[in-house]
Protein backbone atom coordinates (compact mmCIF):
# COMPACT_ATOMS: atom_id res chain seq x y z
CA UNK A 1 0.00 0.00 0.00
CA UNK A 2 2.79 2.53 -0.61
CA UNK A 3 1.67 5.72 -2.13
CA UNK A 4 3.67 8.60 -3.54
CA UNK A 5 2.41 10.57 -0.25
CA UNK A 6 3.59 7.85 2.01
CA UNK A 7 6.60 7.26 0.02
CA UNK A 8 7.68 11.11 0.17
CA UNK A 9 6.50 11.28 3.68
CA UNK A 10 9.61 9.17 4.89
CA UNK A 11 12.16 9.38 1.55
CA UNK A 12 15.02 8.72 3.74
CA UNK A 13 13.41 5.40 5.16
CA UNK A 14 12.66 4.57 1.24
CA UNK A 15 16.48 5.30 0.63
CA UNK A 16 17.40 3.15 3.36
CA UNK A 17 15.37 0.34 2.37
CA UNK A 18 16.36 -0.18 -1.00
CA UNK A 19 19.80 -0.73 0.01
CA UNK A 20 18.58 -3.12 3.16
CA UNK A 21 16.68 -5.42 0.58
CA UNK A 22 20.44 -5.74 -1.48
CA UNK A 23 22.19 -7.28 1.99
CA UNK A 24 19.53 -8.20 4.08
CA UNK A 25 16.48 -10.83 2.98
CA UNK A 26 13.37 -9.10 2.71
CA UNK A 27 15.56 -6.05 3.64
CA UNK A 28 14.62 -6.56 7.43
CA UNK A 29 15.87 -9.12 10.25
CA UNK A 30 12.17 -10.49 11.18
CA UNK A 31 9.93 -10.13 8.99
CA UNK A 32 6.97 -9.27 10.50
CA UNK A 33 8.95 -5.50 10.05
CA UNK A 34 8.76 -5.64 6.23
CA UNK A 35 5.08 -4.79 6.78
CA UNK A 36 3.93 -7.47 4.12
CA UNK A 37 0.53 -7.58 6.96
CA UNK A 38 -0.50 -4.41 5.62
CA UNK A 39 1.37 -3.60 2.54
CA UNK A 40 3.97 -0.66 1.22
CA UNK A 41 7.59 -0.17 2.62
CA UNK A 42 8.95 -0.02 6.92
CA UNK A 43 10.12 3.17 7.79
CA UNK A 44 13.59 3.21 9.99
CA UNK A 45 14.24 4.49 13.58
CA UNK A 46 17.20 6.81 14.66
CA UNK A 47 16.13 7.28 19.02
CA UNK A 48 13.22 6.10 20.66
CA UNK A 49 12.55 8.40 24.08
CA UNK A 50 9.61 7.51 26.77
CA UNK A 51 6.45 6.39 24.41
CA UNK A 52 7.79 7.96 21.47
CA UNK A 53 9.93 6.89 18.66
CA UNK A 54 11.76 8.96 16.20
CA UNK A 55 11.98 8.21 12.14
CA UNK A 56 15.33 9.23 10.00
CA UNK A 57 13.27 11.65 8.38
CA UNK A 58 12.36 12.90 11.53
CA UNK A 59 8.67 12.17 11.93
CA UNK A 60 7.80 11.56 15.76
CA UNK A 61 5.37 8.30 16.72
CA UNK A 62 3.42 7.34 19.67
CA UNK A 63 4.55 4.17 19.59
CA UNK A 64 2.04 1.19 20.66
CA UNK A 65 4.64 -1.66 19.69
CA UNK A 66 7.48 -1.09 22.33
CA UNK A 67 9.83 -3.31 20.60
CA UNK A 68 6.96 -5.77 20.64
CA UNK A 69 6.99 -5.85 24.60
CA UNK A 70 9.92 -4.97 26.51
CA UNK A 71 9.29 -1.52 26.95
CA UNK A 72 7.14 -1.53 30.22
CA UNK A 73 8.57 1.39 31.34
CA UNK A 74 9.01 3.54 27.99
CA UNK A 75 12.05 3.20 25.68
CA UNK A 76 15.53 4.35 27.12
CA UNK A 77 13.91 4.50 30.71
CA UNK A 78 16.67 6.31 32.87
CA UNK A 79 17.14 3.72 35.54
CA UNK A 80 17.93 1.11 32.59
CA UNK A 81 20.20 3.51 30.92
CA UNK A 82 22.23 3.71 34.02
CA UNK A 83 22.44 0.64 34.94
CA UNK A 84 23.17 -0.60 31.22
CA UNK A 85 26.04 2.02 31.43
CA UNK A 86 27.44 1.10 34.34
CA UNK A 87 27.26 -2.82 33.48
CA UNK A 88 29.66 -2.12 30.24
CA UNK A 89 32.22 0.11 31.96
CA UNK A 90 32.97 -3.53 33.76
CA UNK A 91 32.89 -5.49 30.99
CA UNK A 92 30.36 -6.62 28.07
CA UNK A 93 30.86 -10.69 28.13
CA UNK A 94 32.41 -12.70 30.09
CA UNK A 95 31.61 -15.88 29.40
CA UNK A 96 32.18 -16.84 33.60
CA UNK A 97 29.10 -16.94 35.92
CA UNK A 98 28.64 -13.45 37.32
CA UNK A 99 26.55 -12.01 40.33
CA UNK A 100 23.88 -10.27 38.60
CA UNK A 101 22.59 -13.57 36.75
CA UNK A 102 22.32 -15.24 39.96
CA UNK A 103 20.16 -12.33 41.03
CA UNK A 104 18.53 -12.45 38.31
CA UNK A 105 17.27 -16.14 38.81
CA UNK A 106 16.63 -15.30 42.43
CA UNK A 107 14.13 -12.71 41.53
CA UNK A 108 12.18 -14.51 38.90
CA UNK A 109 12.16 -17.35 41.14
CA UNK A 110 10.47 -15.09 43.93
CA UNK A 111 8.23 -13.50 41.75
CA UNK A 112 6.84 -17.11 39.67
CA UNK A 113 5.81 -19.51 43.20
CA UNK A 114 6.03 -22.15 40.08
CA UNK A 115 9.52 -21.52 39.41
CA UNK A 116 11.67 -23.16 41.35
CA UNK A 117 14.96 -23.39 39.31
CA UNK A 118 15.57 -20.95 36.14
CA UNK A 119 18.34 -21.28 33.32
CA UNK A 120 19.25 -18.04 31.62
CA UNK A 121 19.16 -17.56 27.84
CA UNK A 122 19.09 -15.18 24.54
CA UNK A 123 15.98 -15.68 23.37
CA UNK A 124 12.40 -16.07 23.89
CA UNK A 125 12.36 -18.84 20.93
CA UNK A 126 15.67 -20.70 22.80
CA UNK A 127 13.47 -20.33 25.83
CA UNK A 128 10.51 -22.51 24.09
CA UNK A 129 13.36 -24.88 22.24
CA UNK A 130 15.44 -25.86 25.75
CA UNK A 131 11.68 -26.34 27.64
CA UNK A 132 10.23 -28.38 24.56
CA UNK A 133 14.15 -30.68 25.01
CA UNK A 134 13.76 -30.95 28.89
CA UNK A 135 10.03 -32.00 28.53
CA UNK A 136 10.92 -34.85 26.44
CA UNK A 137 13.79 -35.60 28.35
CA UNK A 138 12.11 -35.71 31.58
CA UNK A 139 8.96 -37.89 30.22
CA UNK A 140 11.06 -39.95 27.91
CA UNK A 141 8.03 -39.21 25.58
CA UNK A 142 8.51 -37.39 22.15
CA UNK A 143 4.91 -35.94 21.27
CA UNK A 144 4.11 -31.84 21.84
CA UNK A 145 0.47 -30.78 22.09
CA UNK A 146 0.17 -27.13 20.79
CA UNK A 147 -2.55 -24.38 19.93
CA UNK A 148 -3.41 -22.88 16.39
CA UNK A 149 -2.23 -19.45 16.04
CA UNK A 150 0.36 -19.73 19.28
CA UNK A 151 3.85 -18.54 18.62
CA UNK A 152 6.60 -20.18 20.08
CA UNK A 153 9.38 -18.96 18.21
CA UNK A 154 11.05 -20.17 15.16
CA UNK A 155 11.72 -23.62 16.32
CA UNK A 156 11.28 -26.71 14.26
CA UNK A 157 9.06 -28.65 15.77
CA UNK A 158 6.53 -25.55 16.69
CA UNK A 159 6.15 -23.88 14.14
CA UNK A 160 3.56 -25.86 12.94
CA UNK A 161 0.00 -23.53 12.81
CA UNK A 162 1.89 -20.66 14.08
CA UNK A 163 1.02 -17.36 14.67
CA UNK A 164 2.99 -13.98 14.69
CA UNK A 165 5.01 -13.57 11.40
CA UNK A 166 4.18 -16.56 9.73
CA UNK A 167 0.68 -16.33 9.91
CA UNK A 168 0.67 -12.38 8.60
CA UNK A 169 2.81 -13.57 5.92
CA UNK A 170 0.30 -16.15 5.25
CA UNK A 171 2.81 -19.74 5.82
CA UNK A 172 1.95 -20.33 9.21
CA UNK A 173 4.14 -23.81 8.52
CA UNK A 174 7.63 -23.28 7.71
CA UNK A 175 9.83 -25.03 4.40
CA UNK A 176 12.44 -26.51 5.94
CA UNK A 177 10.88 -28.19 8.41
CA UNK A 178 11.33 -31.65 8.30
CA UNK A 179 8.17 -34.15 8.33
CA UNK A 180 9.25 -36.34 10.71
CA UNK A 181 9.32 -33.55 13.35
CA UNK A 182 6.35 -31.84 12.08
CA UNK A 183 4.55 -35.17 12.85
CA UNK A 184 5.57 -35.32 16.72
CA UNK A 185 3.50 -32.22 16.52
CA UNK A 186 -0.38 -32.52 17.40
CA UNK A 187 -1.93 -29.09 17.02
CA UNK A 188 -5.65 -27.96 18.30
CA UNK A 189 -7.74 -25.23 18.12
CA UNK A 190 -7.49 -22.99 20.94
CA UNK A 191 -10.59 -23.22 23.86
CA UNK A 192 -11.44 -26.51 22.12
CA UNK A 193 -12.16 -28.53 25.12
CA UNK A 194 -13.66 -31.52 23.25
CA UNK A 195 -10.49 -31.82 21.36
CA UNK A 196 -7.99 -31.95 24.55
CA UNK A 197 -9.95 -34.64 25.78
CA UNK A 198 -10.29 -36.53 23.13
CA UNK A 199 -6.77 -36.27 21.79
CA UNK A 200 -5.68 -37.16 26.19
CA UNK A 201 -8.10 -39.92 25.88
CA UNK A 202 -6.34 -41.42 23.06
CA UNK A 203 -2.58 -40.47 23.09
CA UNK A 204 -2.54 -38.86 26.82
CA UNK A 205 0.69 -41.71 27.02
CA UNK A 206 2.45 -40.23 24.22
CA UNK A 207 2.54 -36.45 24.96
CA UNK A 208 5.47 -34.75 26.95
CA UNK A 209 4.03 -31.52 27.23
CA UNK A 210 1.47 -28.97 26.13
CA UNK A 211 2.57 -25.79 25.50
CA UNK A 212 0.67 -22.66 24.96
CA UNK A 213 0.82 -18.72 25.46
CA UNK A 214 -1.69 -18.88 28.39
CA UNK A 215 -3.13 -15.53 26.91
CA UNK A 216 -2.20 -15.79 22.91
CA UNK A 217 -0.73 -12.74 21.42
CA UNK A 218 0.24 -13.56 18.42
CA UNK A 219 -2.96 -13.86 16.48
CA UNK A 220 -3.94 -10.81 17.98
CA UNK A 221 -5.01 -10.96 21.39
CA UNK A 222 -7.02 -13.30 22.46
CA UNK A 223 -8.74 -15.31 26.07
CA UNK A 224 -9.13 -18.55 27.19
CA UNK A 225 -12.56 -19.62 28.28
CA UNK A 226 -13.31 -19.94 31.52
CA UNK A 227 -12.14 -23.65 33.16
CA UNK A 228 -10.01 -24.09 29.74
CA UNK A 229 -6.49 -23.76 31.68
CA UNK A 230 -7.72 -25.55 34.60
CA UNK A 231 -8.78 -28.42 31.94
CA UNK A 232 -4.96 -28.32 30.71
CA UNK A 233 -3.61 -28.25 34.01
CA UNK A 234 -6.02 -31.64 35.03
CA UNK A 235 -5.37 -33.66 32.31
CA UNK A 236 -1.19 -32.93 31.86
CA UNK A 237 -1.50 -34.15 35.42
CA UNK A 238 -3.74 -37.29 35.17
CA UNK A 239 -1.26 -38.62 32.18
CA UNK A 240 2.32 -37.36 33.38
CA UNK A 241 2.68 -34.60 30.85
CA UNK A 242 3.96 -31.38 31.37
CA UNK A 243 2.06 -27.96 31.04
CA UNK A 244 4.45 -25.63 29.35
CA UNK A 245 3.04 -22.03 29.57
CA UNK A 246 4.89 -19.16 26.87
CA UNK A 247 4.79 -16.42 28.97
CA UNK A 248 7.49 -14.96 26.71
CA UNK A 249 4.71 -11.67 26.62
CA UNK A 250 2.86 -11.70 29.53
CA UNK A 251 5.55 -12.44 31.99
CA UNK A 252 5.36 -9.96 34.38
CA UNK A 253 3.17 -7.82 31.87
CA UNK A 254 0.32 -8.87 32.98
CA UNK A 255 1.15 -9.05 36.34
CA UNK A 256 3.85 -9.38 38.71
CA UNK A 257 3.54 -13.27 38.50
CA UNK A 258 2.60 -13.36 34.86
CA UNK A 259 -0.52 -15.20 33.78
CA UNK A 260 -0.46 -17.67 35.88
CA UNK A 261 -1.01 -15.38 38.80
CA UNK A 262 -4.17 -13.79 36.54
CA UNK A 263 -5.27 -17.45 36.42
CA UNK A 264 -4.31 -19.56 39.02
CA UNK A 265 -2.95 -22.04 37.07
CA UNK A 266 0.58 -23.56 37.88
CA UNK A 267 2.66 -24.43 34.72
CA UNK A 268 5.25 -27.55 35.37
CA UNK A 269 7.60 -25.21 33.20
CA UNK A 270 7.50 -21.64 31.90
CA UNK A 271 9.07 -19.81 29.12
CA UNK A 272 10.34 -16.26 29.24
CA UNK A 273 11.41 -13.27 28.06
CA UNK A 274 11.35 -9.63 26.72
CA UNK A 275 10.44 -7.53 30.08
CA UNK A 276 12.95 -9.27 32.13
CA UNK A 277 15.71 -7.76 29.55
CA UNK A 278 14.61 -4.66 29.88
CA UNK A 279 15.11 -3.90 25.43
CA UNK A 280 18.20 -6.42 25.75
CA UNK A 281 18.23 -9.68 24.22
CA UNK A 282 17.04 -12.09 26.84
CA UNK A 283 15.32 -15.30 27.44
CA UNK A 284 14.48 -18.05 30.44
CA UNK A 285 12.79 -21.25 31.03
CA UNK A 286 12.06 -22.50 34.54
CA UNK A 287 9.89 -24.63 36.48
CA UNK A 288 9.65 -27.36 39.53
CA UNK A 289 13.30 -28.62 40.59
CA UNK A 290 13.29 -32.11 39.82
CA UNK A 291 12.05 -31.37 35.86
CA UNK A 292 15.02 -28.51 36.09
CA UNK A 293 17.95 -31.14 37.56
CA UNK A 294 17.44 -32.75 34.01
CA UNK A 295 19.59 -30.34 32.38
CA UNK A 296 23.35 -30.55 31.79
CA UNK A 297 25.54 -30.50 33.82
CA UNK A 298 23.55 -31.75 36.59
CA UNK A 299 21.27 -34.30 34.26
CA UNK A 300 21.57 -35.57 30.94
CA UNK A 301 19.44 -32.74 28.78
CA UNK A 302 21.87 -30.59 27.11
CA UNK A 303 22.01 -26.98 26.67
CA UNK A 304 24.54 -24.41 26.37
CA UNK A 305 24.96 -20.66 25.61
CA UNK A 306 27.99 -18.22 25.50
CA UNK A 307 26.05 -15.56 25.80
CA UNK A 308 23.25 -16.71 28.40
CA UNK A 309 23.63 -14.69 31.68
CA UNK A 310 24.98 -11.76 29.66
CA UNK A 311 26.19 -9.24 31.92
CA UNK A 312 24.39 -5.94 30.29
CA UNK A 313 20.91 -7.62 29.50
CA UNK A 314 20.91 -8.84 33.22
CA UNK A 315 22.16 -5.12 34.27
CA UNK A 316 18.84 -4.14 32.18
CA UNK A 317 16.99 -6.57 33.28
CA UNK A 318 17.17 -6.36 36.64
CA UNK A 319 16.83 -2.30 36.40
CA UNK A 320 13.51 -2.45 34.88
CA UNK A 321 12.25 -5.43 37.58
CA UNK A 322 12.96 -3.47 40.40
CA UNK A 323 11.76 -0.15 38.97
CA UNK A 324 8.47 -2.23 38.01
CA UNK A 325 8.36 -3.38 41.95
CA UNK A 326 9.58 -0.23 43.45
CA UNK A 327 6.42 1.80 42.08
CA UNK A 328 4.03 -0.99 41.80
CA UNK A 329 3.61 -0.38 37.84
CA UNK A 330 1.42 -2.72 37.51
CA UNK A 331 -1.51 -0.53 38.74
CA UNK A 332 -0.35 2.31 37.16
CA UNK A 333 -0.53 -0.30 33.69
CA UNK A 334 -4.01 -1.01 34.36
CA UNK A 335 -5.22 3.10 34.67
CA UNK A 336 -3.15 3.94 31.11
CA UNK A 337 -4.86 0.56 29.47
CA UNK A 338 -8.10 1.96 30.77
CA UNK A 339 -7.68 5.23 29.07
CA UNK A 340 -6.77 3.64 26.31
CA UNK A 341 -9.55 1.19 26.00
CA UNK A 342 -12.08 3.87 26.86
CA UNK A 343 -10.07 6.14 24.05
CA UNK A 344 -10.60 3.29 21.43
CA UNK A 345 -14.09 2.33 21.97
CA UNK A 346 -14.82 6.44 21.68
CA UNK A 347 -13.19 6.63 18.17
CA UNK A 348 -14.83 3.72 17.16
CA UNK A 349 -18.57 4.91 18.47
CA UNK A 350 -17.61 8.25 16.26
CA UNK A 351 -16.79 6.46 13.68
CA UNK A 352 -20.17 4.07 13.78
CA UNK A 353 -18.04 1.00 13.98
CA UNK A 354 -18.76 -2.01 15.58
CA UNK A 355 -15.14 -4.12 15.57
CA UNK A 356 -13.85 -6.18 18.35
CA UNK A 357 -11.34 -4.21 21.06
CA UNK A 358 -9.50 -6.55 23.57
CA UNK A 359 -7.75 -5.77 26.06
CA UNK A 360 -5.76 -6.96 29.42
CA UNK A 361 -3.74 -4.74 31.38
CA UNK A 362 -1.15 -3.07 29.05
CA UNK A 363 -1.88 -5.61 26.19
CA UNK A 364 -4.31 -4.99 23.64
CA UNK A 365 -5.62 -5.66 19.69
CA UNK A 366 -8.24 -4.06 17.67
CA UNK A 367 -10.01 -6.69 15.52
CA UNK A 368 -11.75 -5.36 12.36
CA UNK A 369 -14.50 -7.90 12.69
CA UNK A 370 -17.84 -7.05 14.77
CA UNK A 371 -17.84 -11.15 15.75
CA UNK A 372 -16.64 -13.03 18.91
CA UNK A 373 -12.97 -13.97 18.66
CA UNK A 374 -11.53 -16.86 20.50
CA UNK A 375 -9.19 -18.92 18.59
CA UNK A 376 -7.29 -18.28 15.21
CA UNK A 377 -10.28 -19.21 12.86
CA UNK A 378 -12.30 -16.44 14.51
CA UNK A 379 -9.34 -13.87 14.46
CA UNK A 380 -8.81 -14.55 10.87
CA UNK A 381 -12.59 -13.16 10.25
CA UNK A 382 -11.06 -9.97 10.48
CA UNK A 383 -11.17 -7.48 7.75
CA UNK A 384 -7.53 -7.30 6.91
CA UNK A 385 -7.92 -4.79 4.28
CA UNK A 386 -9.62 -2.77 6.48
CA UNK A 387 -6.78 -3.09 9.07
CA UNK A 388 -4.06 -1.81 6.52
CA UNK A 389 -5.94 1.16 5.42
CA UNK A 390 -5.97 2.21 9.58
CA UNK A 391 -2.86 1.48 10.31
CA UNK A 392 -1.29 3.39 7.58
CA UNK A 393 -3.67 6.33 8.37
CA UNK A 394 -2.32 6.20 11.87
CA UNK A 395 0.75 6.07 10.67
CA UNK A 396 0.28 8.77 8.61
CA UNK A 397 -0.60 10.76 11.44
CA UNK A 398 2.02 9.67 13.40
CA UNK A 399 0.74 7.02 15.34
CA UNK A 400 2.43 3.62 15.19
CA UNK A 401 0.32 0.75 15.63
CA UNK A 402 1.88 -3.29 15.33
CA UNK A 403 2.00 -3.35 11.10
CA UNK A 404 0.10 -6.53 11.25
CA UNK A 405 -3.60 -7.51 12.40
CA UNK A 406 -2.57 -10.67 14.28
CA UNK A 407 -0.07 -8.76 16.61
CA UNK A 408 -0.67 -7.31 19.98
CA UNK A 409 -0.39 -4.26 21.36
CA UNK A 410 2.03 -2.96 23.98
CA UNK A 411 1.40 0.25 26.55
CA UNK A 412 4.02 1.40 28.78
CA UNK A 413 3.86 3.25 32.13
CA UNK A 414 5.86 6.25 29.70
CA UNK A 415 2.31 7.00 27.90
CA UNK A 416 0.53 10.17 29.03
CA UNK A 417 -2.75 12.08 28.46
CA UNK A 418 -1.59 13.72 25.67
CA UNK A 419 -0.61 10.50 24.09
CA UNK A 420 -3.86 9.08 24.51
CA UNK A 421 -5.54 12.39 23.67
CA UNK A 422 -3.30 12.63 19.72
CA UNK A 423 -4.24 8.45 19.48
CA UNK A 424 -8.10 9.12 19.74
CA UNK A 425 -7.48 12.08 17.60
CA UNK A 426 -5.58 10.39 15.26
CA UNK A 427 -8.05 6.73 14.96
CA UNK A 428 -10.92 8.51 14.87
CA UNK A 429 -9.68 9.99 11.86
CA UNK A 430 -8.67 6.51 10.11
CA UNK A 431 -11.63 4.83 11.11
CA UNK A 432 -13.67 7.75 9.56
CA UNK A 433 -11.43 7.67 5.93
């Protein structure tokens, strides 16, 4: 959807891009950034300051991505900066244990009850990979149960009915994934309670684990029915699996304890990331002891990573944690998603639309589809068309929206008034065009 007044709106980005698509595939390093969800060309970022973000043609943004969830507190919060700064005047890697990651695994341990051991690593899709390997260690089973439109990452044997990038780009399978892995994969539709049972009732022997973003956010946004999790939790129990919960997004988004402390719900392992690097890169996986032990060198699940621990993403990290305890942001999360729901729902009254706004604490997703959604069939009801026209409107005006419909949201403590003030300004204005 690039038009000449887009195109000459951000020149410089244009510039910039036809050089990144000579060295760089697709011209972007994820490719959910190439904005193939909603058409034309991504523009490129010089600074990003508090809940704005800053274009190398120098158009300003609210942004409503925050580097698709790490920014809780606002981008380049000062008590990250700090302690980022002060982290590299020591060193950048070592590649030796230092003090910070052990603090680090003391504080997610304190803050997730079901966490009783944690191993530090780079990613939020090594997180998944090392949790899906110590599953199937521990069981001695090989089978993964997983949920339409859930994104785990780009591992092998999940992305099978993803969600996130590959669905936008419509492949939500991967080439190169090899049949005999894709097999071990048995995926449902989410909130499908018939299904789970029937599939424990005949293969409950077989399955290592279950895994599943306990609130999905990469189809959009999206809820578990009520007793759905608690169903998960019975029946991984009854027939020795493990419940795997990707809280890659929600941990301690949602809430200090993630979604499992939303839901009551304790996961035999969880997967982490984003927030706890505070912009870094950053991942974890965790759960009960004796499933933890497993790993090398303790047990005999390997895993490895010169990086994991890093000194200046646990420095961040552990900044952002303590700022998010210190001032309780979580209720101050709650009163800006408020705002902004109530903002949203009076943009689309003026503009005499009836789509689908959902929204938990600081996450959120505007489907353009007036229906129930619930799973990925009902997501992808959604008026996609529709949803690239907006978001380049908003864009336009210099509001930056995820460039994809099946893509969260992401508010920080760092938006203000006048943030949310320009956003209804500025949606009322696309919804109306």
């Amino acid at each position: 959807m690039t038009t000449p007044e887009s195109t000459a709106l951000r020149p410089r980005s244009h510039e910039i891009f036809t050089a990144a698509r000579r060295y760089i595939p697709g011209g972007v390093n994820s490719p959910v950034r190439a904005f193939r969800g909603v058409g034309g060309e991504p523009f490129f970022v010089t600074r990003a300051e508090a809940a704005h973000i800053f274009d190398v043609d120098g158009r300003e943004y609210v942004d409503f991505v925050g580097t698709w969830g790490p920014a809780i507190l606002g981008h380049a919060p000062a008590v990250v900066v700090e302690a980022v700064r002060a982290a590299a005047g020591r060193g950048l890697s070592f590649g030796i244990p230092n003090p910070d990651e052990v603090e680090m695994a003391r504080t997610i341990c304190e803050w997730v009850p079901s966490i009783e051991k944690v191993r530090l690593v780079n990613s939020g899709t090594e997180a998944t990979m090392s949790a899906v390997r110590l599953a199937r260690g521990f069981t001695g089973r090989d089978r993964i149960v997983k949920f339409e439109g859930c994104y785990h990452g780009h591992v092998d044997s999940l992305l099978v009915k993803a969600g996130s990038g590959a669905l936008t780009h419509g492949r939500p399978d991967s080439a190169g994934v090899p049949g005999v892995l894709a097999d071990l994969t048995t995926t449902l539709p989410f909130n499908d309670e018939a299904g789970v049972r029937a599939l424990f009732e005949k293969s409950g022997g077989e399955i290592a684990a279950v895994i599943l973003e306990p609130i999905p956010a990469n189809a959009g946004l999206f809820f578990a029915r009520e007793g759905f999790l608690a169903l998960l939790r019975e029946l991984c129990t009854q027939h020795g699996a493990l419940l795997l919960f990707d809280e890659v997004m929600t941990g301690f988004r949602v809430a200090k304890g993630g979604a499992q402390e939303v839901y009551g719900i304790t996961p035999d392992l969880t997967a982490l990331g984003k927030v706890i690097g505070g912009g870094l890169p950053v991942g974890a996986f965790g759960g009960r002891a004796e499933i933890m032990d497993q790993l090398s060198p303790d047990g005999p699940v390997y895993q490895a990573g010169t990086l994991s621990g890093n000194p200046l993403a646990m420095a961040a990290g552990l900044a952002q944690l303590r700022e998010l305890e210190r001032t309780n942001a979580w209720t101050r999360l709650e009163e800006v998603g408020a705002e902004f729901e109530a903002a949203v729902k009076s943009a689309l009254r003026r503009a005499g639309r009836a789509y689908t706004f959902h929204r938990i604490g600081s996450m959120f997703c505007l489907f353009f589809t007036d229906g129930p959604v619930y799973d990925l069939g009902s997501a992808q009801t959604s008026d996609r068309a529709a949803f690239a026209r907006f978001f380049h409107a908003c864009l336009d005006g210099g509001v930056y929206f995820a460039p994809s419909q099946f893509e969260a949201g992401f508010l920080s403590t760092a938006h203000t008034p006048a943030d949310m003030a320009r956003t209804a300004e500025v949606t009322t204005r696309a919804l109306l065009a």
